[in-house]
Protein backbone atom coordinates (compact mmCIF):
# COMPACT_ATOMS: atom_id res chain seq x y z
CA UNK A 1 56.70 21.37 92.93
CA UNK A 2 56.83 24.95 90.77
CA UNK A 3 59.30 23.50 89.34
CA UNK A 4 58.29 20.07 87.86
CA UNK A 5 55.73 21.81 86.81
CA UNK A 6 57.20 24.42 84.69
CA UNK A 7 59.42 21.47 82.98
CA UNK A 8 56.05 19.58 82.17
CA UNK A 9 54.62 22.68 80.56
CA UNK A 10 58.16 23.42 78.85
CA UNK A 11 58.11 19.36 77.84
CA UNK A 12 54.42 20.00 76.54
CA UNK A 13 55.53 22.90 74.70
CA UNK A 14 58.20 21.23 72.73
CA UNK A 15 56.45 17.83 72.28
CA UNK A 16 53.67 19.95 70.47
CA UNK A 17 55.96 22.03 68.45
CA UNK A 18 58.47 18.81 67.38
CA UNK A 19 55.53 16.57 66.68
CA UNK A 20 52.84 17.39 63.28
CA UNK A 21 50.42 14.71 61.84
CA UNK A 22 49.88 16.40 58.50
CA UNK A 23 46.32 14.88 56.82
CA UNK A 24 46.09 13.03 53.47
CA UNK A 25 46.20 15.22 50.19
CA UNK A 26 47.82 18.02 52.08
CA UNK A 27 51.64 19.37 52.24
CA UNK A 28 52.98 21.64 54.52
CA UNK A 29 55.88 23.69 54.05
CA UNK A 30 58.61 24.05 56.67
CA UNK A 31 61.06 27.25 57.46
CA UNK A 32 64.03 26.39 59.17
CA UNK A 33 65.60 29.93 60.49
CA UNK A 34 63.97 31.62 57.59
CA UNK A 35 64.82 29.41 54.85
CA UNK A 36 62.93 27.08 53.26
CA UNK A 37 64.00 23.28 55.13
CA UNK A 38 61.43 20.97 53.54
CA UNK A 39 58.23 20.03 52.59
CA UNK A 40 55.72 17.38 55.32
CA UNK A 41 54.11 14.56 53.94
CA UNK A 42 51.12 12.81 55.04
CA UNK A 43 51.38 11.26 58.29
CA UNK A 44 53.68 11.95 61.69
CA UNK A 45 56.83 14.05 61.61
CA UNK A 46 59.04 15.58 63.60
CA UNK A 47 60.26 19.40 64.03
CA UNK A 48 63.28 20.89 65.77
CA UNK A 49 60.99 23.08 68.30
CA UNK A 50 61.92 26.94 68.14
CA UNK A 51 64.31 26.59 64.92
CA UNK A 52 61.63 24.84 62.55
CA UNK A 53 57.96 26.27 62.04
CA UNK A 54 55.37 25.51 59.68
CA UNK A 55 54.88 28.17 56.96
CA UNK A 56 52.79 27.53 54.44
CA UNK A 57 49.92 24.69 54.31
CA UNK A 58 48.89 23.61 50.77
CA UNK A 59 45.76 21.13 50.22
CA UNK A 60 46.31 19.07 47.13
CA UNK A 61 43.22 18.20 45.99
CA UNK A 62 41.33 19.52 43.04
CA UNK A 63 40.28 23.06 43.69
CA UNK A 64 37.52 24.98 41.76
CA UNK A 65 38.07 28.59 41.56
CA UNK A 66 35.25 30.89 40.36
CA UNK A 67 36.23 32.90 38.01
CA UNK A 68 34.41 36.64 38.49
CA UNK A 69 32.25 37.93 35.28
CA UNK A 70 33.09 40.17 33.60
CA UNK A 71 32.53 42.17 29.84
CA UNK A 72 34.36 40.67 27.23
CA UNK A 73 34.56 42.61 23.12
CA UNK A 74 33.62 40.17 20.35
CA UNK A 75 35.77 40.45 16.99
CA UNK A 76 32.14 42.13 15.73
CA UNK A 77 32.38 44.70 18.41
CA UNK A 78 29.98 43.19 20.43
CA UNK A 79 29.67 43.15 24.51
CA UNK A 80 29.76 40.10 25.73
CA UNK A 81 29.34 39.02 29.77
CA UNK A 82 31.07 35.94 30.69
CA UNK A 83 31.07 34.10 33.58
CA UNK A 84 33.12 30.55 34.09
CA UNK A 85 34.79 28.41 36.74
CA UNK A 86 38.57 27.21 36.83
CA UNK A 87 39.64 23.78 38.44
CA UNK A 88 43.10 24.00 39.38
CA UNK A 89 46.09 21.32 41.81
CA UNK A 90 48.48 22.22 44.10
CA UNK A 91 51.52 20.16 42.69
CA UNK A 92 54.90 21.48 43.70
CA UNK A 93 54.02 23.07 47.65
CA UNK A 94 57.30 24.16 47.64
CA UNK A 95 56.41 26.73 44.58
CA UNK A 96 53.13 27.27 45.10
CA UNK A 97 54.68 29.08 48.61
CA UNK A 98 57.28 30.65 47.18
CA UNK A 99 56.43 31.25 43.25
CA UNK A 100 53.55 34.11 44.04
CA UNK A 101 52.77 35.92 46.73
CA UNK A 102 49.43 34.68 46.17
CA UNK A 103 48.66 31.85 43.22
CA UNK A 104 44.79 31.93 43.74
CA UNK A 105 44.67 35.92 42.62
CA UNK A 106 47.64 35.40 39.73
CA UNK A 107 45.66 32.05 38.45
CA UNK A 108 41.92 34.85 38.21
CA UNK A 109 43.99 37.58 36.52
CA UNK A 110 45.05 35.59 34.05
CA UNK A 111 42.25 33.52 33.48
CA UNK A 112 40.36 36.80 33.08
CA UNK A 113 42.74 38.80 30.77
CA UNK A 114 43.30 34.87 28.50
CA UNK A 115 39.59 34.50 28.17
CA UNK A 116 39.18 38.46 26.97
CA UNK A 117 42.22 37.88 24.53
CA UNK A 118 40.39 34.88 23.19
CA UNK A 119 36.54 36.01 22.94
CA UNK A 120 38.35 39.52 21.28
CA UNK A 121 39.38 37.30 17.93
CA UNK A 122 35.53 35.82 17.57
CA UNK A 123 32.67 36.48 16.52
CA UNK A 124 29.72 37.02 18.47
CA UNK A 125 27.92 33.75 16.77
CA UNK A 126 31.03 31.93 16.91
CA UNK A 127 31.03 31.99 20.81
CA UNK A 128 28.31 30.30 21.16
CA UNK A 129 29.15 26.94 19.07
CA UNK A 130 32.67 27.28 20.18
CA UNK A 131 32.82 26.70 23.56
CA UNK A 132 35.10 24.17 23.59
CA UNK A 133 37.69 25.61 21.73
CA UNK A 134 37.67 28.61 24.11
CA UNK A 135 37.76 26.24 27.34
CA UNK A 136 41.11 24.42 25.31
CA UNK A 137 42.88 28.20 24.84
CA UNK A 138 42.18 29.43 28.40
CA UNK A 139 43.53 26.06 30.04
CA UNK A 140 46.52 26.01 27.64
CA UNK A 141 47.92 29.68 28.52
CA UNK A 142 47.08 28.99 32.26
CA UNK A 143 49.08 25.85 32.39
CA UNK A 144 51.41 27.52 30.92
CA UNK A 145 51.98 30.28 33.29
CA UNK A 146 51.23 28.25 36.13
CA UNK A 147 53.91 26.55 36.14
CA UNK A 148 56.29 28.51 38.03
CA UNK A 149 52.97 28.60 40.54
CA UNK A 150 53.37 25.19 41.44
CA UNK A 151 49.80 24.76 40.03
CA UNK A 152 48.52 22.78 37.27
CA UNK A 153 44.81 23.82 35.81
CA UNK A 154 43.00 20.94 35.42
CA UNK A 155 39.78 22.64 32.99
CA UNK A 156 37.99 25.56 32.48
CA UNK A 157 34.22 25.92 31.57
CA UNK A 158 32.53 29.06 30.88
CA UNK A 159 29.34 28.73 33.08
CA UNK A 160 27.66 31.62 31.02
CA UNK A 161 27.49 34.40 27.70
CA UNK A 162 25.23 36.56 27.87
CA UNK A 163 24.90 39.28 25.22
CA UNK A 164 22.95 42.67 25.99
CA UNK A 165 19.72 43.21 25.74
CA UNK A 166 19.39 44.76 22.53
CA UNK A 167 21.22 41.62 20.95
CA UNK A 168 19.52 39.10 22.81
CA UNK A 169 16.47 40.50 21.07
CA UNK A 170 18.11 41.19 17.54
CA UNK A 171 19.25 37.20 18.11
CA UNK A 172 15.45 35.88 18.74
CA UNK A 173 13.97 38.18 15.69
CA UNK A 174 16.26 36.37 13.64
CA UNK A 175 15.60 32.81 15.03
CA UNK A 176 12.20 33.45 14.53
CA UNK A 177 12.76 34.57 11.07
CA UNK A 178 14.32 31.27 10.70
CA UNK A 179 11.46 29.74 11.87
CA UNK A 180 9.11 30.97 9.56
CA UNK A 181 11.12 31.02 6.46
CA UNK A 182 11.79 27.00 7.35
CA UNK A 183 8.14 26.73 7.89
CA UNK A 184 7.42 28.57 4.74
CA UNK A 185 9.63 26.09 2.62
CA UNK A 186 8.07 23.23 3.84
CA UNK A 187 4.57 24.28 3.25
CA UNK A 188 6.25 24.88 -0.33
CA UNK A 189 7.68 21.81 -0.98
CA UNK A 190 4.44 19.69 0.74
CA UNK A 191 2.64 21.69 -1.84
CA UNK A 192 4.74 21.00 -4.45
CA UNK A 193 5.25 16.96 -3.43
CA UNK A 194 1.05 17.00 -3.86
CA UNK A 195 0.57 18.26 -7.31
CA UNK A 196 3.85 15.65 -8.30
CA UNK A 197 1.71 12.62 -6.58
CA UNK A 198 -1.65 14.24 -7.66
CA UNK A 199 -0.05 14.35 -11.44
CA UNK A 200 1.71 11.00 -11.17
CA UNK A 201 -1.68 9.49 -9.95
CA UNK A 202 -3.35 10.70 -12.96
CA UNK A 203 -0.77 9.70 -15.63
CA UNK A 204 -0.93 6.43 -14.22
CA UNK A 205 -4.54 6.25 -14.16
CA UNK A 206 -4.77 6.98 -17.46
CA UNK A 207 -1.73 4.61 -18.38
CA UNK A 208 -3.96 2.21 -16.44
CA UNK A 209 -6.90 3.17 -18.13
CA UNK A 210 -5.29 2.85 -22.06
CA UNK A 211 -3.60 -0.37 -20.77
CA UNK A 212 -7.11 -1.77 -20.03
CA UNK A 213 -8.77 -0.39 -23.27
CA UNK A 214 -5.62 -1.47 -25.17
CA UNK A 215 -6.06 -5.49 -23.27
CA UNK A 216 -9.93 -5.30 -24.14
CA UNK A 217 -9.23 -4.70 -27.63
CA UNK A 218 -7.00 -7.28 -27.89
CA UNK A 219 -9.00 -9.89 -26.33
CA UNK A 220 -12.12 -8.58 -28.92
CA UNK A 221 -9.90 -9.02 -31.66
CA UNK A 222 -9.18 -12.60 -30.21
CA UNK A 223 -12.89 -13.26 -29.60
CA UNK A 224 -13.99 -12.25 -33.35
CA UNK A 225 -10.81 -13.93 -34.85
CA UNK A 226 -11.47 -16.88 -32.59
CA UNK A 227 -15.32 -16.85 -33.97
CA UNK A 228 -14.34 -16.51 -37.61
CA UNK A 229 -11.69 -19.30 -37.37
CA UNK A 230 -14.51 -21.58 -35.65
CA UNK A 231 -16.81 -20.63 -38.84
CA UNK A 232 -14.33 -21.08 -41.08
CA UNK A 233 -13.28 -24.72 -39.60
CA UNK A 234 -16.97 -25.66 -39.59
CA UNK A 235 -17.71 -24.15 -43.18
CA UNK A 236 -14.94 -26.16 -43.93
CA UNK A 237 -16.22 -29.08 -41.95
CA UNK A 238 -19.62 -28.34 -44.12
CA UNK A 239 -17.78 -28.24 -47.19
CA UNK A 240 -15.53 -31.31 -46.43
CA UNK A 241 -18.89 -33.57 -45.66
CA UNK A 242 -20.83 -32.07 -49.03
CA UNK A 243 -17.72 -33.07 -50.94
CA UNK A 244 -17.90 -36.64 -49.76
CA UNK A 245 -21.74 -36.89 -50.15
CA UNK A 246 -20.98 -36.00 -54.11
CA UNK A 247 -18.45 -39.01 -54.50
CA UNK A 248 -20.86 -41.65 -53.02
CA UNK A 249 -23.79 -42.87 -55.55
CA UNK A 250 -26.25 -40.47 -56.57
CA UNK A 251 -24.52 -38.22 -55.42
CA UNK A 252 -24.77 -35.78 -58.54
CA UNK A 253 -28.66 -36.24 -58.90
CA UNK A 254 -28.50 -34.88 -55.64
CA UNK A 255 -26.74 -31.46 -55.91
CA UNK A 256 -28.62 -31.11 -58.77
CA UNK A 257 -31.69 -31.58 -57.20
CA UNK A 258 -31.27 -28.97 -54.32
CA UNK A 259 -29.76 -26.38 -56.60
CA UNK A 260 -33.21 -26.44 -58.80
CA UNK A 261 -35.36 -26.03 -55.28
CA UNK A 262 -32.90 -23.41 -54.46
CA UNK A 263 -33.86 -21.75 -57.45
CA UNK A 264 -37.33 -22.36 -57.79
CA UNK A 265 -38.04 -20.86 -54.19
CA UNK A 266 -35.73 -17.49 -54.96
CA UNK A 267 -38.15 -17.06 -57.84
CA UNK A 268 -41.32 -17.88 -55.30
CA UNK A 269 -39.68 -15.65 -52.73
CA UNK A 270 -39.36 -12.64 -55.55
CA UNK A 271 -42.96 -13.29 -56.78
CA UNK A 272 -43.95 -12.87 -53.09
CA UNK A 273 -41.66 -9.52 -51.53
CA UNK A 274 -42.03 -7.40 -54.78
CA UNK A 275 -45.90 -5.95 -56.10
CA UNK A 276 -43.83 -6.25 -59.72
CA UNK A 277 -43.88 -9.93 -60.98
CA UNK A 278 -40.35 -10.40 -61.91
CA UNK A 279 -39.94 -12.96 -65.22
CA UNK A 280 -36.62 -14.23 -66.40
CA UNK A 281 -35.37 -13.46 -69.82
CA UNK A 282 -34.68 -16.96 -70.71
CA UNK A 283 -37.61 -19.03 -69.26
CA UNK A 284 -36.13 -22.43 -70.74
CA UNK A 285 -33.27 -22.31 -68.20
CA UNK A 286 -36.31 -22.23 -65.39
CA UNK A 287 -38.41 -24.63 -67.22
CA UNK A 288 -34.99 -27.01 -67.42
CA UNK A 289 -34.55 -26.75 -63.97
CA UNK A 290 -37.78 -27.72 -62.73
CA UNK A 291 -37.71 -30.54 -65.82
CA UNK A 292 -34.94 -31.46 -64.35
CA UNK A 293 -35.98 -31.37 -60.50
CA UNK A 294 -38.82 -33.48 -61.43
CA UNK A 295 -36.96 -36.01 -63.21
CA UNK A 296 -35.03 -36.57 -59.93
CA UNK A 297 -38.23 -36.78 -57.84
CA UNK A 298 -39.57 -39.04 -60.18
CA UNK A 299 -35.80 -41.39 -60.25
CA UNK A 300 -36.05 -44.44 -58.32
CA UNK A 301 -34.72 -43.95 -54.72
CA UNK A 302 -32.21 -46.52 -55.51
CA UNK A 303 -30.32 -44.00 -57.77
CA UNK A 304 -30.18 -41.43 -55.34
């Protein structure tokens, strides 16, 4: 009975040590007296018991390593803290076991001493919009050197820069200088745009203005040559009609007759405005008028 026993145990024994279920994303590495046999996949397989063992278990997934801070010199002689995470893969197990004695601390180091290297040929303003281009160097001369590691960094971002005190303070009394200064110029130039729409408004007010005068005058000139054409046309009108009342019959005895009361009432009209009695020099050119006015009031209507 001891003894079925102790071969059950013994059987348990080597059924554990032949048989490993290694998980998804994971490789294990396996010794075989010392020397490295081969590398477990995902799933069930099967070990020689006490000649095989597993040495080294590797998880394949994406990693993320934080990367301790540390104070980094700008090209400007400047102290800079940085702080930044790496994300790195497992993808060769068997080199990642045997490459370094330890991967994780190598892959720090010279994350560490890459990003120093790289802050050391900026300056300090640079660092700041230039993140990217820091995060592209470290990666590069990681994957690089990681090679041999059986690792392959994935990215690096620099969680934080953080400058000392003294320039953190230097850096906002110059932003704010900024500030003001931009604020300045645009008070400035909103002055300035005001007297160029204040002066443009008046220039065209007054072009406005002359442009009006300029139309009225125009359309004054119109009116008055307008009213002196109309006179004209019915002077002309006048003088047209006169003209035909001469041709017709009597016509003559006619003129004749209203140029003598013409006359005859200038000389009443002179007697009248003036205290001086005004005579003319030759009285038989009045006394042949009025002869001659009374002839025609005296001509039979016929003749007129």
């Amino acid at each position: 009975m001891e003894i079925a026993l102790i071969i059950l145990v013994v059987a348990a024994i080597f059924v554990v040590q032949a048989l490993k279920v290694v998980p998804q994303q994971h490789a294990w590495v396996v010794e075989r007296l010392g020397r490295y046999h081969a590398t477990l996949t995902p799933g069930l397989n099967i070990l020689v018991p006490f000649v095989d063992r597993l040495a080294y278990k590797h998880s394949l997934k994406e990693i993320p390593l934080d990367v301790p801070s540390q104070v980094c010199i700008t090209k400007d002689n400047t102290q800079l803290t940085v702080d930044g995470i790496l994300y790195f893969q497992v993808t060769d197990p068997m080199r990642a076991s045997y490459g370094s004695s330890n991967y994780i601390v190598a892959i720090t180091q010279l994350a560490q001493t890459t990003l120093r290297s790289v802050i050391g040929r900026m300056e300090l303003d640079r660092t700041f919009e230039e993140r990217d281009s820091i995060n592209s160097h470290v990666v590069q001369s990681l994957d690089e050197a990681a090679l041999n590691w059986g690792v392959k960094v994935l990215r690096y971002e620099i969680k934080d820069l953080t400058p000392p005190p003294a320039i953190l303070h230097a850096m906002q009394a110059q932003i704010t200088a900024e500030r003001e200064k931009r604020a300045l110029i645009a008070a400035s130039e909103g002055r300035r745009q005001e007297q160029i729409n204040i002066a443009t408004g008046e220039r065209e007010a007054k072009i406005a203005r002359s442009e009006g005068e300029k139309q009225s005058e125009i359309n004054k000139a119109q009116g008055e040559a307008a009213a002196i054409t109309a006179v004209a046309e019915a002077t002309a009108g006048a003088i047209r009609k006169i003209a035909e009342a001469i041709q017709q019959p009597g016509g003559d005895q006619a003129v004749q007759l209203k140029v003598a009361e013409k006359a005859v009432d200038a000389y009443a009209q002179l007697a009248q405005k003036n205290n001086t009695m005004i005579v003319p020099g030759n009285m038989t050119e009045v006394g042949a008028l009025i002869g001659t006015a009374m002839g025609l009031m005296k001509a039979p209507k016929s003749a007129l």
